[in-house]
C-alpha atoms as a PDB file:
ATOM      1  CA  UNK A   1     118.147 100.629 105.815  1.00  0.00           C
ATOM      2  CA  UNK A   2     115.378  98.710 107.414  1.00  0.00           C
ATOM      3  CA  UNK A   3     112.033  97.860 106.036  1.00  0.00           C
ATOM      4  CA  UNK A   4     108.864  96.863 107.435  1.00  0.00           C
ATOM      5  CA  UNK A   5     105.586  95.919 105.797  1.00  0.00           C
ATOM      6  CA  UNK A   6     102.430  95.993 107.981  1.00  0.00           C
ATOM      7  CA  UNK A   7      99.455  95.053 105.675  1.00  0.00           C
ATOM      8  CA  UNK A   8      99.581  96.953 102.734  1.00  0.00           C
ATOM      9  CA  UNK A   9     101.969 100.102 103.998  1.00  0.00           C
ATOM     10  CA  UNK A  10     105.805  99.878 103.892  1.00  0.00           C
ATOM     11  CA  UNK A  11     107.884 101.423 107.016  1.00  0.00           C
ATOM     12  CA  UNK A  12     111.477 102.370 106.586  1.00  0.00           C
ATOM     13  CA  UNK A  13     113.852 104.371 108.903  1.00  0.00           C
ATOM     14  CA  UNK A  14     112.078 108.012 108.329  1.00  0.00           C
ATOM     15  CA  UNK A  15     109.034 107.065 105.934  1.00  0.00           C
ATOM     16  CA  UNK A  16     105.971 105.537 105.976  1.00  0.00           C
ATOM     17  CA  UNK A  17     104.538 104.716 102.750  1.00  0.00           C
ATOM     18  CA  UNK A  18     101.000 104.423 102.737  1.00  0.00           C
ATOM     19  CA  UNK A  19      97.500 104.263 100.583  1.00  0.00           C
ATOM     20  CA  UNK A  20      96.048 107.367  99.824  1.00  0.00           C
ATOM     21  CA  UNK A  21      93.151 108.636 101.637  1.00  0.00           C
ATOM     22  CA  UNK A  22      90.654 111.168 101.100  1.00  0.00           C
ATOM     23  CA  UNK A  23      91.953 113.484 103.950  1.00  0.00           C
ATOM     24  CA  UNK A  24      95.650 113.724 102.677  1.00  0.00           C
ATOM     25  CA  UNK A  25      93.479 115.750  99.743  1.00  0.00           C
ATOM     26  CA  UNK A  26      94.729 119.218 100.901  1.00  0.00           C
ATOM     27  CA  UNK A  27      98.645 117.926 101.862  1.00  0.00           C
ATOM     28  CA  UNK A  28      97.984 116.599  98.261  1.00  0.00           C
ATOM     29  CA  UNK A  29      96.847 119.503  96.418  1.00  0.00           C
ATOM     30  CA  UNK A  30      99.541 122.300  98.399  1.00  0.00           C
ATOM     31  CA  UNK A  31     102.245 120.278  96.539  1.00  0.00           C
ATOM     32  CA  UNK A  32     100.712 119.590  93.295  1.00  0.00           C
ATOM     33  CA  UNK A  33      99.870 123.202  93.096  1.00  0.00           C
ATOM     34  CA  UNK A  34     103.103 124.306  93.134  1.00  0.00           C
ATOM     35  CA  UNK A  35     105.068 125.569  89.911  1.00  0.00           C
ATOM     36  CA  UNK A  36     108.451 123.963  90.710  1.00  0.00           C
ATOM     37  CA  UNK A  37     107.254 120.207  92.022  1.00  0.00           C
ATOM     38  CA  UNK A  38     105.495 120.416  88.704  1.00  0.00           C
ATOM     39  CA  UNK A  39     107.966 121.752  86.172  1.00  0.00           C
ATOM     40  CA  UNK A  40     108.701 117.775  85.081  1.00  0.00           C
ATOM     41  CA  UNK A  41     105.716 116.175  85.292  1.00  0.00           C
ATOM     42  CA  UNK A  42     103.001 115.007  82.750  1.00  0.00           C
ATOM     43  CA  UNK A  43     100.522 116.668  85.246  1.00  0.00           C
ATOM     44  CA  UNK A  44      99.623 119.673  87.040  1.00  0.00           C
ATOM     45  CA  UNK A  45      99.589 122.681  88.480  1.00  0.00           C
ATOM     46  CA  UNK A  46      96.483 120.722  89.775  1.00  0.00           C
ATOM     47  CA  UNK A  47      93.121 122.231  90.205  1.00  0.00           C
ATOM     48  CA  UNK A  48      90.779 121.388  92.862  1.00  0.00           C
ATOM     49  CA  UNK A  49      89.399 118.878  90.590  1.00  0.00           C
ATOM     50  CA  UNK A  50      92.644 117.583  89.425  1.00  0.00           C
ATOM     51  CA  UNK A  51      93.414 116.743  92.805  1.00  0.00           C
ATOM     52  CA  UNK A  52      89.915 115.047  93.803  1.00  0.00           C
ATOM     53  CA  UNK A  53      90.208 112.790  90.741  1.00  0.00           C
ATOM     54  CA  UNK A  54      93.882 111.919  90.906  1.00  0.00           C
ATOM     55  CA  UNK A  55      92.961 110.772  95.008  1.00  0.00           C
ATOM     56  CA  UNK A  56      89.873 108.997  93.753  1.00  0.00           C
ATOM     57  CA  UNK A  57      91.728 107.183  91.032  1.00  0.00           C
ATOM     58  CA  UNK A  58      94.728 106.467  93.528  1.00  0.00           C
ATOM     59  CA  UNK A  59      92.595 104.961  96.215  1.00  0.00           C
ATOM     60  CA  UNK A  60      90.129 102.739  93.877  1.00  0.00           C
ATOM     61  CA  UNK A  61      93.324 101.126  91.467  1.00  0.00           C
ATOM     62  CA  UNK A  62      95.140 100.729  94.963  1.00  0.00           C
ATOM     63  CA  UNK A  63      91.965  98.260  96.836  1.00  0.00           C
ATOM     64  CA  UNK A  64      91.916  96.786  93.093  1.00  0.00           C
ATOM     65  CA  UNK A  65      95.740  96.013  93.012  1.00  0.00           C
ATOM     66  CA  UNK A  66      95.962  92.094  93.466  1.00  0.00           C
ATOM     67  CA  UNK A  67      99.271  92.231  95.398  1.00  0.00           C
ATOM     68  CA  UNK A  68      98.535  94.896  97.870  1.00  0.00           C
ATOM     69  CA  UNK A  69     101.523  96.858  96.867  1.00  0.00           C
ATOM     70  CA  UNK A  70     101.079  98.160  93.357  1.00  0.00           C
ATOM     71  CA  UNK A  71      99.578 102.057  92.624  1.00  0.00           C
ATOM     72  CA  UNK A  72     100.318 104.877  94.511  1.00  0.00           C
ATOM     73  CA  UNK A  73     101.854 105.505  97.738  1.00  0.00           C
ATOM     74  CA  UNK A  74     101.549 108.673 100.007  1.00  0.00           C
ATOM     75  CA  UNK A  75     104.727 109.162 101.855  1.00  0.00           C
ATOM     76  CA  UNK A  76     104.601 110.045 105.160  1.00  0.00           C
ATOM     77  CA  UNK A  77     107.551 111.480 107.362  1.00  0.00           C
ATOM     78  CA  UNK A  78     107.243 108.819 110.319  1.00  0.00           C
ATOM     79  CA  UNK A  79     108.927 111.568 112.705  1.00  0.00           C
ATOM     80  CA  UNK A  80     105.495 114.043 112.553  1.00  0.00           C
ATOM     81  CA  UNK A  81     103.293 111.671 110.308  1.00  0.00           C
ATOM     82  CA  UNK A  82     103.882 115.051 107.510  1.00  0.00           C
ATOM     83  CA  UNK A  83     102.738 113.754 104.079  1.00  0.00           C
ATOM     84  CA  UNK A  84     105.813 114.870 101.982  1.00  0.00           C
ATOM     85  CA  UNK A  85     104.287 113.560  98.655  1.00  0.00           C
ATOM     86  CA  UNK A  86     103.302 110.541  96.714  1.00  0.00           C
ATOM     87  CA  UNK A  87     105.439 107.704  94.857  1.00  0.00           C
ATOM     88  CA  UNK A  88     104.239 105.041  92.817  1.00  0.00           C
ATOM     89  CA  UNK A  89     105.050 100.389  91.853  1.00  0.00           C
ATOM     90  CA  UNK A  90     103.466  99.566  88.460  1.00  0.00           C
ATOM     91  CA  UNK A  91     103.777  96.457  86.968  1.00  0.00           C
ATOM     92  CA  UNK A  92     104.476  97.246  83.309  1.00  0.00           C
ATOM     93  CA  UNK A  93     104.673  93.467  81.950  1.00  0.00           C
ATOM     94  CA  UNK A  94     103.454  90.272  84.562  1.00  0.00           C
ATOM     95  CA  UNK A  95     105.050  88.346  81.979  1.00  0.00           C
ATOM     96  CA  UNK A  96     108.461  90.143  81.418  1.00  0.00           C
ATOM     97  CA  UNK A  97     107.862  90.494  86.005  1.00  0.00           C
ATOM     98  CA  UNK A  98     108.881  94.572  85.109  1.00  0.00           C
ATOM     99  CA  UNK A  99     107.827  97.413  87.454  1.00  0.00           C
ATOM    100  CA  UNK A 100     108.401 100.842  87.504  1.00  0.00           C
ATOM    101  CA  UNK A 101     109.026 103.024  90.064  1.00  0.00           C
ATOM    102  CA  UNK A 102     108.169 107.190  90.535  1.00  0.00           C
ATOM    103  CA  UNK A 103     107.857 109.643  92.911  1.00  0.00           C
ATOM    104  CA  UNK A 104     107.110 113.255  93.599  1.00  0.00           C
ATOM    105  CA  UNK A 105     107.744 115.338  97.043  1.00  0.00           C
ATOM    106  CA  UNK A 106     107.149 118.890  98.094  1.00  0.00           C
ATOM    107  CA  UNK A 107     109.980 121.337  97.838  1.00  0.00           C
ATOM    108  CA  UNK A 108     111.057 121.152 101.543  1.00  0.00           C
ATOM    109  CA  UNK A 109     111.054 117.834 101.305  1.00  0.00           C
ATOM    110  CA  UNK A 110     113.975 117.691  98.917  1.00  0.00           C
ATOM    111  CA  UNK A 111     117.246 117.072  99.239  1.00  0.00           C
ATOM    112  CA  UNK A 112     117.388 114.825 102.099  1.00  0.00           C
ATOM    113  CA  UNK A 113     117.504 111.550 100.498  1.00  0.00           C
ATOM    114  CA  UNK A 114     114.077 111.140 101.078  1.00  0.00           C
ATOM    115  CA  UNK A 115     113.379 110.080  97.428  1.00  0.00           C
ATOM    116  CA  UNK A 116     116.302 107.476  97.469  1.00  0.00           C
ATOM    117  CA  UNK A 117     115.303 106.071 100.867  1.00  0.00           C
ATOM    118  CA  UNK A 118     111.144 105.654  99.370  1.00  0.00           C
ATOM    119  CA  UNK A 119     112.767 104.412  95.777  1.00  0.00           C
ATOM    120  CA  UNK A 120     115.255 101.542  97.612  1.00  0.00           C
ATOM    121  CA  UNK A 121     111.792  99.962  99.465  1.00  0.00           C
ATOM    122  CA  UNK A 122     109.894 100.170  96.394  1.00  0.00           C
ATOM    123  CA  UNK A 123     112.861  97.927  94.455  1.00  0.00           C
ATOM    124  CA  UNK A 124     112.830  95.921  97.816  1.00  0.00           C
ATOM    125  CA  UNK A 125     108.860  95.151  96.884  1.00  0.00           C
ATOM    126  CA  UNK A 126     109.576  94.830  93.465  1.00  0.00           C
ATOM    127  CA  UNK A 127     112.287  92.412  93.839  1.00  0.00           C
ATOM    128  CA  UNK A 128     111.784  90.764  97.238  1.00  0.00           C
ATOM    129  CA  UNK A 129     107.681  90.041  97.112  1.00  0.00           C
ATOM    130  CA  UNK A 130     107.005  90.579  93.677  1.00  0.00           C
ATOM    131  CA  UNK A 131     109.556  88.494  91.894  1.00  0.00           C
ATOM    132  CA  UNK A 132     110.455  91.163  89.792  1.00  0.00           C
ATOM    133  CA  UNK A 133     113.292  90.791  87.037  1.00  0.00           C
ATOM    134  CA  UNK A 134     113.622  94.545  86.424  1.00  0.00           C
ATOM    135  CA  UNK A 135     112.502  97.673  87.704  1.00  0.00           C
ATOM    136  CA  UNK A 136     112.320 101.172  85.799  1.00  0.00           C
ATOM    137  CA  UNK A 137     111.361 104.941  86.368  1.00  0.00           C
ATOM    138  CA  UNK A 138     111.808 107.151  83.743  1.00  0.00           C
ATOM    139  CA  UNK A 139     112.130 111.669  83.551  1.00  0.00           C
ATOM    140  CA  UNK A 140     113.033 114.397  82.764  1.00  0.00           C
ATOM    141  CA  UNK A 141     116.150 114.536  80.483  1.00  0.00           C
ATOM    142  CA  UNK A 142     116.633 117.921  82.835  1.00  0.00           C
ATOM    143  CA  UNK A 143     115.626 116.574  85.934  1.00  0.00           C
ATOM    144  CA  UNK A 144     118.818 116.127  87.249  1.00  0.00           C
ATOM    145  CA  UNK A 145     117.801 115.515  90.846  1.00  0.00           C
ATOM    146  CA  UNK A 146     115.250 112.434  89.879  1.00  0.00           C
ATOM    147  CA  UNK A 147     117.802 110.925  87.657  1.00  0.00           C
ATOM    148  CA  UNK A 148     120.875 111.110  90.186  1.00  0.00           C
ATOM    149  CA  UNK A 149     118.101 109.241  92.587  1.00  0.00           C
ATOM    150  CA  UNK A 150     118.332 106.603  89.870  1.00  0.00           C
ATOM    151  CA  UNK A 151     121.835 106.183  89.593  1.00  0.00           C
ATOM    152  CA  UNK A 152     122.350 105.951  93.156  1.00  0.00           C
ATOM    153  CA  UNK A 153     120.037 102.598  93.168  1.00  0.00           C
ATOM    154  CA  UNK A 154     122.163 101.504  90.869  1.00  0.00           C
ATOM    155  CA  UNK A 155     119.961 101.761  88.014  1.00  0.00           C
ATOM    156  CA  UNK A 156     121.454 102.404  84.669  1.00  0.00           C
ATOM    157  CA  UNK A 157     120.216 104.611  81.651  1.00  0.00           C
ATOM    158  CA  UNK A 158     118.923 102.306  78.725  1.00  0.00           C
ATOM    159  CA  UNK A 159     117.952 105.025  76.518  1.00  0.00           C
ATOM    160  CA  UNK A 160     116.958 109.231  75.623  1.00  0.00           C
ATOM    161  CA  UNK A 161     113.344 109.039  74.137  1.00  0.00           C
ATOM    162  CA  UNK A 162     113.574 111.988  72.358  1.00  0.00           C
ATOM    163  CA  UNK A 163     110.418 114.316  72.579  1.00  0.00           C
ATOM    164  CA  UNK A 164     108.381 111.555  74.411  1.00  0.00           C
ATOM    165  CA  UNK A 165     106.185 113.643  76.818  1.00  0.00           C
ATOM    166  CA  UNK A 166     104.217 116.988  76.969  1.00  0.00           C
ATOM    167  CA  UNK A 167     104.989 118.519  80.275  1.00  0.00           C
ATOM    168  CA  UNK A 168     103.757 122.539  80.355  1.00  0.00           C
ATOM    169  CA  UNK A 169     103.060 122.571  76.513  1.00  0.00           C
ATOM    170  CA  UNK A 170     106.139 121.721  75.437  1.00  0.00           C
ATOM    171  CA  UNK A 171     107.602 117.753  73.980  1.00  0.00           C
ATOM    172  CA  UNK A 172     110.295 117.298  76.477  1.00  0.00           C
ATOM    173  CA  UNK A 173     113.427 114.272  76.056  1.00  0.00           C
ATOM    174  CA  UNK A 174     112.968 111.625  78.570  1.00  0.00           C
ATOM    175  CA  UNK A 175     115.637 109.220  80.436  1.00  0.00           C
ATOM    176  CA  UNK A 176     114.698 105.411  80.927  1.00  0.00           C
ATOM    177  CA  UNK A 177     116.444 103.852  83.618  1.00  0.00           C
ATOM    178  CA  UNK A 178     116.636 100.249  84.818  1.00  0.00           C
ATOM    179  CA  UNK A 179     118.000  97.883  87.333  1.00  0.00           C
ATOM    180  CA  UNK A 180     117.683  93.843  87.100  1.00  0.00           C
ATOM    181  CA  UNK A 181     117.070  91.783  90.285  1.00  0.00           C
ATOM    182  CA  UNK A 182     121.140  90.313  90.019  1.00  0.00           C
ATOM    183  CA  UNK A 183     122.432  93.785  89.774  1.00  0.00           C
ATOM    184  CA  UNK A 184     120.033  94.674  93.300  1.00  0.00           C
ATOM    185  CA  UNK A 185     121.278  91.921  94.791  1.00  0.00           C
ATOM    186  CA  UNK A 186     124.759  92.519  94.308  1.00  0.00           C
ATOM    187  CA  UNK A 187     124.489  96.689  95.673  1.00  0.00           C
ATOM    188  CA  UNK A 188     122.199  95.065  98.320  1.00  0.00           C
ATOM    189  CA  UNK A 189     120.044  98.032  98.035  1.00  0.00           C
ATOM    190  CA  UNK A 190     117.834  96.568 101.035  1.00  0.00           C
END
């Protein structure tokens, strides 16, 4: 897979990944609306106002991230310029160099490896610009989809926290998987 980086957006074979702007608010808010994209997330269905504050949030901590990379992403299908969803680099610890990874796509957007191809150029960030030692991403102890994404990077499960998150008014288990920068180098996941 091939990746590009043209000032602060990253360009593989079939995505762009971009900032957020205001006028991806109603791409934004058809997915986040929707039941089944939601069922394992902290967030959501969105309301209008939901939506207007996550895109004000996302744009603001992306112009105040001090590598140009970190915050959220929207991910754009290069083929049609379709935004598909949104997908996320944090740095958890500047001294421990950890980031962690996420991602959320519309339904039709599933299923054809878009989420692997977004999550292999956010580790190549991580671990190529940003000097990272380790990169995580965490769900859904029943999100089977997200967590086979994981394994495929190569990422392996540390730990179950039991009843870590709320999601729909209910504690829910959650999966923490990692990779460290020897074990990306060695799957060359770039």
């Amino acid at each position: 897979m091939e990746i590009h980086i043209e000032s602060k957006t990253i360009i593989t074979n079939r995505l762009i990944l971009r900032p957020f702007k205001k006028g991806d608010f109603y791409d934004v808010h058809q997915y986040s609306t929707d039941l089944e994209v939601c069922r394992f997330m902290p967030w959501g269905p969105n309301s209008y106002k939901d939506t207007k504050n996550f895109l004000s949030r996302a744009i603001k901590n992306r112009k105040k991230s001090d590598n140009g990379f970190c915050g959220e992403h929207a991910v754009i299908l290069k083929q049609n310029k379709e935004l598909l969803g949104g997908c996320g680099l944090y740095i958890e610890s500047k001294r421990d160099k950890e980031y962690m990874i996420g991602y959320c796509l519309k339904k039709s957007a599933w299923g054809k490896g878009y989420a692997t191809e977004l999550s292999k150029a956010l580790c190549y960030i991580a671990f190529k610009h940003l000097d990272a030692h380790r990169v995580i991403a965490t769900c859904d102890t029943e999100n089977y989809h997200s967590y086979h994404v994981m394994e495929k990077l190569g990422m392996k499960r540390e730990g179950c926290f039991r009843e870590k998150c709320m999601i729909q008014e209910q504690w829910r288990d959650e999966y923490l998987y990692a990779i460290l920068k020897d074990d990306w180098i060695v799957n060359q996941l770039y």
